[in-house]
Protein backbone atom coordinates (compact mmCIF):
# COMPACT_ATOMS: atom_id res chain seq x y z
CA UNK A 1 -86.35 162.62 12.89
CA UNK A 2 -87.64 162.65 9.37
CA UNK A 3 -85.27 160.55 7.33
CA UNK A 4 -85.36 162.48 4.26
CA UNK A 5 -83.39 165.72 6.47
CA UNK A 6 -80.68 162.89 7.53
CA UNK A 7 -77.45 164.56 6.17
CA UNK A 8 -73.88 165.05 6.80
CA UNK A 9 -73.11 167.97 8.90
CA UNK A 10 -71.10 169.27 6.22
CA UNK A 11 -74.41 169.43 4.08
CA UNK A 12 -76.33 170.25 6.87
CA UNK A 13 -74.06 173.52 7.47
CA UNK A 14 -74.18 174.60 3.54
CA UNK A 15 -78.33 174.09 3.58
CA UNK A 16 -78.41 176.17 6.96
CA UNK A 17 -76.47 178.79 5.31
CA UNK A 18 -77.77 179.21 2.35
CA UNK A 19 -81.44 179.53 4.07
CA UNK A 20 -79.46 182.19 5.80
CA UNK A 21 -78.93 184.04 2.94
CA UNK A 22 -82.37 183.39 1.34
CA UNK A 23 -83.97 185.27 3.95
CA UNK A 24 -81.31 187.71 6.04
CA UNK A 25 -82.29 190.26 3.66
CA UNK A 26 -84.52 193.52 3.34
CA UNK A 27 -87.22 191.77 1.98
CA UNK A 28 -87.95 189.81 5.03
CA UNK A 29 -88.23 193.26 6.74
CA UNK A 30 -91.86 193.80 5.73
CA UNK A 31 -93.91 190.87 6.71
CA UNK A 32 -91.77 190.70 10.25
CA UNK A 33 -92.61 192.59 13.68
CA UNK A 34 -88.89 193.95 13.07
CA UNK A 35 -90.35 196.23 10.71
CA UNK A 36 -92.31 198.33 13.55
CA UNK A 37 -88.63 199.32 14.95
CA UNK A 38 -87.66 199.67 11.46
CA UNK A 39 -89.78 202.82 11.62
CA UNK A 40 -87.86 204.58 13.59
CA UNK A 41 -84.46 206.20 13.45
CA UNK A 42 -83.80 206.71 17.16
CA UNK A 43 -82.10 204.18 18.92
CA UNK A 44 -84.46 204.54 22.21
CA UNK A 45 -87.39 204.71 19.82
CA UNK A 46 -86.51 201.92 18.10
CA UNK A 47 -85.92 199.92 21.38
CA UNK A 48 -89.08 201.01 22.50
CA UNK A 49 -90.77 200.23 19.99
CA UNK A 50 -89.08 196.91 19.59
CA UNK A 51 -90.00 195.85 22.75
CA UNK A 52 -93.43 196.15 22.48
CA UNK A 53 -93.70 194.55 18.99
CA UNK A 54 -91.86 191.20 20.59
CA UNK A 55 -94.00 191.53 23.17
CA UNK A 56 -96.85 190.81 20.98
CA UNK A 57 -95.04 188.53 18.59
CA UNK A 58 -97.31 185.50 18.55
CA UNK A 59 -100.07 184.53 16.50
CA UNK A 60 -100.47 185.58 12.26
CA UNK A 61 -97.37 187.68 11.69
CA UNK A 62 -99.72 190.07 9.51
CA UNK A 63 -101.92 190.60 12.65
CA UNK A 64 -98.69 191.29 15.01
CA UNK A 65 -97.62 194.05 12.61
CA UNK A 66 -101.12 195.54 12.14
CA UNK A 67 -100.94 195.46 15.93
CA UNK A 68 -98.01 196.32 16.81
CA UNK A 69 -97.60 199.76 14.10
CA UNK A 70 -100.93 200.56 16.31
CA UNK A 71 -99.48 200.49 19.42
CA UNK A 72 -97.40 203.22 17.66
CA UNK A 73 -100.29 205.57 16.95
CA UNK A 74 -101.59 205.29 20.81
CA UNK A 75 -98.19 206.74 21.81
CA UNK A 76 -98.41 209.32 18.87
CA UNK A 77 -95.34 207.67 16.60
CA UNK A 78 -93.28 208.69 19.74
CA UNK A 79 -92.81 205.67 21.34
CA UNK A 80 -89.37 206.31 23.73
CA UNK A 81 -91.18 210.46 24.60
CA UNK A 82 -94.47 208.57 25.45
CA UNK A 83 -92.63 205.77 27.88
CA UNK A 84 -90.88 209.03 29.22
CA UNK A 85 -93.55 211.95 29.85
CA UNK A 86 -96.99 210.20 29.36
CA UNK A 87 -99.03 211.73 32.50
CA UNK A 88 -101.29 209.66 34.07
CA UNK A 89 -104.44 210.49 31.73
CA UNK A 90 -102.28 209.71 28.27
CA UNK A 91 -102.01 206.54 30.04
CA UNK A 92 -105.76 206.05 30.67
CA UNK A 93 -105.96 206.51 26.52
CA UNK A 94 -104.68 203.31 26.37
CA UNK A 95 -107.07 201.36 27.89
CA UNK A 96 -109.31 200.68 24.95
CA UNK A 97 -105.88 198.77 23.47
CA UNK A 98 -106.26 195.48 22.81
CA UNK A 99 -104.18 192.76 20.61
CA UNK A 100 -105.49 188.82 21.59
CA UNK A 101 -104.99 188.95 25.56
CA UNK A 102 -102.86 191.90 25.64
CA UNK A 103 -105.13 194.80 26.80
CA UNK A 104 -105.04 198.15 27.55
CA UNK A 105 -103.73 197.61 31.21
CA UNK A 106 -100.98 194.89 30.02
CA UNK A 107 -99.96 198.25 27.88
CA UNK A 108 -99.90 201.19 31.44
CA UNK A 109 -97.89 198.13 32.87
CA UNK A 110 -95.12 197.64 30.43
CA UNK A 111 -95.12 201.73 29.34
CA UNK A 112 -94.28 201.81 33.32
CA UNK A 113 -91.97 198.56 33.53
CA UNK A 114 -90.11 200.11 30.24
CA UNK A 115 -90.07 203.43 32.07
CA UNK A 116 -88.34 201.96 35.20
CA UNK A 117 -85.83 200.27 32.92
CA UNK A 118 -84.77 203.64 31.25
CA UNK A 119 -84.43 206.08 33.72
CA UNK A 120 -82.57 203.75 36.24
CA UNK A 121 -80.20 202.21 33.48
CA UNK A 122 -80.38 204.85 30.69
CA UNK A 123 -82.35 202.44 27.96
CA UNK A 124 -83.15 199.03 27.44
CA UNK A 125 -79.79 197.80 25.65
CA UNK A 126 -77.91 199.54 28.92
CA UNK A 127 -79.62 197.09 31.06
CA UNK A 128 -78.68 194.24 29.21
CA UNK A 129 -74.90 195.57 28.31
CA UNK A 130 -74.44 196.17 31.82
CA UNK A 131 -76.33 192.70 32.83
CA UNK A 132 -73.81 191.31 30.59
CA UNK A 133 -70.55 193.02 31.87
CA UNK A 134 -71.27 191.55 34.85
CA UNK A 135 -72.10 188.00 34.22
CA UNK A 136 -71.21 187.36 30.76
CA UNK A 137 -74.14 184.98 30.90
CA UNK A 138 -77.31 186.20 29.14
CA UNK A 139 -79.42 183.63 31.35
CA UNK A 140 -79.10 185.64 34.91
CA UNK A 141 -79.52 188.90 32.95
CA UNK A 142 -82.93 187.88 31.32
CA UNK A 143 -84.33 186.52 34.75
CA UNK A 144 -83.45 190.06 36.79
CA UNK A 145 -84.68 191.94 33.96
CA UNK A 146 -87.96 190.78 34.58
CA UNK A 147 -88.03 191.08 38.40
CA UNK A 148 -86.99 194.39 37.95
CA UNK A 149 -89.70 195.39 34.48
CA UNK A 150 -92.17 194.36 37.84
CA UNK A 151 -90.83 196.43 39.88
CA UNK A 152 -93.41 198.82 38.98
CA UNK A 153 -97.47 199.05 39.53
CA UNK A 154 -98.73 196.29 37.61
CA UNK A 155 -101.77 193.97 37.57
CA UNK A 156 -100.48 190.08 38.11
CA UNK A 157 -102.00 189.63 35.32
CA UNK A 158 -99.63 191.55 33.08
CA UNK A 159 -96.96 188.97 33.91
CA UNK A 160 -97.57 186.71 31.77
CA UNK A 161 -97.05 188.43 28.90
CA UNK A 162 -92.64 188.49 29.86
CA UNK A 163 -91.75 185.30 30.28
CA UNK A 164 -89.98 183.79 33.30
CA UNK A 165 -86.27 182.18 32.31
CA UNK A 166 -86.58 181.33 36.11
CA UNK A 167 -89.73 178.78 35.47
CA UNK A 168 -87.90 177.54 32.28
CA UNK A 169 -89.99 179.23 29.36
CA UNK A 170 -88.34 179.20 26.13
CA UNK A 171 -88.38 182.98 26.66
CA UNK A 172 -88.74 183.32 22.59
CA UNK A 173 -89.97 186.83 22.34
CA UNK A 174 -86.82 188.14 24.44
CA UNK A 175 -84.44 186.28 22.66
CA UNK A 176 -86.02 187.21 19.25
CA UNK A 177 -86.00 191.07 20.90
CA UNK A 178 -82.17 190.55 21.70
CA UNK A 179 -81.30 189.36 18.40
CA UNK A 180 -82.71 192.34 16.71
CA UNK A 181 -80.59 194.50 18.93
CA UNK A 182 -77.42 193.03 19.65
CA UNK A 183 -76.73 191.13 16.29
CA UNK A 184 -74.90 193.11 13.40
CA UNK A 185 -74.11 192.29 9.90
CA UNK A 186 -74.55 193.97 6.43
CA UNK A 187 -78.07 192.59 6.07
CA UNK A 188 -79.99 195.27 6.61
CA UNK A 189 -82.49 193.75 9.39
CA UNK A 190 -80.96 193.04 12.56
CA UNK A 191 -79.84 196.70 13.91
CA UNK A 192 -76.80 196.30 16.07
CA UNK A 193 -77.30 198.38 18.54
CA UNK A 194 -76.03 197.02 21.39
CA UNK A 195 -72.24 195.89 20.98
CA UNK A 196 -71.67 196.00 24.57
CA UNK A 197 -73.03 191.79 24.15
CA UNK A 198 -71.36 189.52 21.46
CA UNK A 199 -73.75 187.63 18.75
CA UNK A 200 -71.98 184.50 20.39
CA UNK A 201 -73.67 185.14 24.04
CA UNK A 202 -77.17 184.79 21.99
CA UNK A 203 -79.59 182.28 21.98
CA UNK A 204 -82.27 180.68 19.86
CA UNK A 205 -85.72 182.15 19.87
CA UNK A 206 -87.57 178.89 20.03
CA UNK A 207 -91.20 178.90 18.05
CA UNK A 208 -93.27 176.42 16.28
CA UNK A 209 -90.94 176.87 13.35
CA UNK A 210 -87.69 176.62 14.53
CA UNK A 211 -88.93 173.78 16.60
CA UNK A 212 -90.17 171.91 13.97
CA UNK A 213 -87.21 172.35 11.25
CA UNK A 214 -84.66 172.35 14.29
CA UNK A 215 -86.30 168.75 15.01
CA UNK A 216 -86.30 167.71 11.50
CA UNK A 217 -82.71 168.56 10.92
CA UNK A 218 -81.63 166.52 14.07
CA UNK A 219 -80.60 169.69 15.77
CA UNK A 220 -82.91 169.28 18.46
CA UNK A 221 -83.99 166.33 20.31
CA UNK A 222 -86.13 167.53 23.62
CA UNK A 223 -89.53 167.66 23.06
CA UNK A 224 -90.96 170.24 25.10
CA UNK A 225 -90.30 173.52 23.96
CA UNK A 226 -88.79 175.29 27.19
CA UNK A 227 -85.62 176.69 27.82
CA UNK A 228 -83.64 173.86 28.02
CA UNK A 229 -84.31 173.01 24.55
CA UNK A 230 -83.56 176.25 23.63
CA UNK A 231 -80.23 175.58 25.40
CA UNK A 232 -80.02 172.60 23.19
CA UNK A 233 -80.89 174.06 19.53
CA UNK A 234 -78.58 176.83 20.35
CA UNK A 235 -75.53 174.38 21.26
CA UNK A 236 -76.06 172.79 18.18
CA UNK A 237 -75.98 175.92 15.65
CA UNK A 238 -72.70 177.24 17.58
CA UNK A 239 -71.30 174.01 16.05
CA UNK A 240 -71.98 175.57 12.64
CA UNK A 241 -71.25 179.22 13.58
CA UNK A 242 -69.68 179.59 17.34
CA UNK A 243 -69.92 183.57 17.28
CA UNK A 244 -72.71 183.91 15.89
CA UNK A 245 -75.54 180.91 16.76
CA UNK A 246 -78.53 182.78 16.23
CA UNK A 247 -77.56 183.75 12.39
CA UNK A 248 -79.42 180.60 11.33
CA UNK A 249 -83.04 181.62 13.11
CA UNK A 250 -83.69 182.89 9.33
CA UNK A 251 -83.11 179.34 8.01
CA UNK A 252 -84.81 177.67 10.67
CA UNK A 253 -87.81 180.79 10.72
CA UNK A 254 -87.79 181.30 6.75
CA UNK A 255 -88.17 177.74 6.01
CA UNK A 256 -91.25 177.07 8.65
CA UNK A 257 -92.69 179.90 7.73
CA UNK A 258 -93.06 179.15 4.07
CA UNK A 259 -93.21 175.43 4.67
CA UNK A 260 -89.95 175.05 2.30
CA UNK A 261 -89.80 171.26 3.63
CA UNK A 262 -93.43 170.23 3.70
């Protein structure tokens, strides 16, 4: 660990939180993939629409957004009507898609995959609520969530675009999508939509950033960035905040991002 981040907890804590509040705000809305769901008023639009913006959440965050707002325009700004009723041609429009190595066919596969998830458990959040009812575990919830996205026509290539919990991948774009939906405060970015799941059950999404600072501040020892270390990180931020862990992803996030401790 770098010396110079070698605090007290009790510092630690106060520097974590006031991160927090630098960049839990509005103004982080913008520059984030959260702002492609932040279009929308609808909950099933935004969760849509959500979905498909974490799914591409890697790379230049300027690029994602570009990206992701037009994934948007190929389902006519009506992303959860488009999942619903596309007919088979509509689909075919969205072959000439392409962000990095998701194509056109990664996008009929997870338009069908979200599909399936909807009409068998009403939307996406209903999937994980009831997931989470029954184990109160978000870990065997995220691994038959993507058997069951599958469950559909797909190319094996489309796979690897959802990560598999069950191979230990840090899973970071699911966890990132879960925080948008089932975390809730007066901030004005993370929605809240799903209160069937308490913040506490949450866990880190793990990127280069959050790595890096997590590793700096001592809050994160493992090395490889699977999903035991996101297991780790996130033990170590309930220390700080036990119902609500994934609060400090903004001070973890905003500081990489901006290289605050370069």
């Amino acid at each position: 660990m770098d010396s110079s981040f070698d605090m007290p907890r009790e510092e630690l804590k106060a520097l974590l939180e006031e991160l927090h509040d630098k960049y839990n705000n509005p103004d982080f809305i913008e520059a984030d993939p959260i702002s492609v769901p932040h279009s929308f008023s609808a909950p099933l639009d935004r969760e849509v629409a959500g979905f498909l913006a974490a799914t591409i959440a890697w790379g230049n965050r300027k690029a994602i957004v570009k990206s992701a707002h037009r994934m948007m325009r190929f389902m006519d700004n009506a992303p959860s009507d488009f999942v619903l009723n596309a007919s088979d041609a509509e689909l075919e429009h969205l072959n000439s898609y392409v962000h990095r190595t998701f194509n056109g066919e990664d996008f009929k596969a997870f338009v069908r995959g979200l599909r399936h998830i909807i009409k068998g458990w009403g939307s996406v959040g209903g999937y994980f609520e009831k997931g989470y009812s029954e184990h109160h575990d978000l870990r065997p919830v995220l691994s038959s969530f993507r058997r069951n996205f599958f469950a559909v026509e797909h190319l094996t290539r489309s796979e690897k675009h959802l990560s598999s919990i069950d191979k230990g991948a840090a899973c970071k774009r699911l966890c990132m999508y879960l925080r948008w939906f089932v975390r809730h405060d007066d901030r004005g970015v993370d929605f809240g939509q799903w209160q069937g799941i308490p913040m506490s059950a949450l866990y880190m999404p793990l990127d280069v950033h959050t790595g890096r600072l997590g590793r700096s501040f001592g809050l994160l020892n493992r090395k490889q960035s699977d999903w035991k270390a996101v297991e780790e990180l996130t033990a170590s931020l309930r220390e700080f905040s036990a119902d609500d862990p994934t609060r400090y992803d903004y001070s973890l996030f905003g500081a990489g991002i901006t290289q605050l401790f370069d």
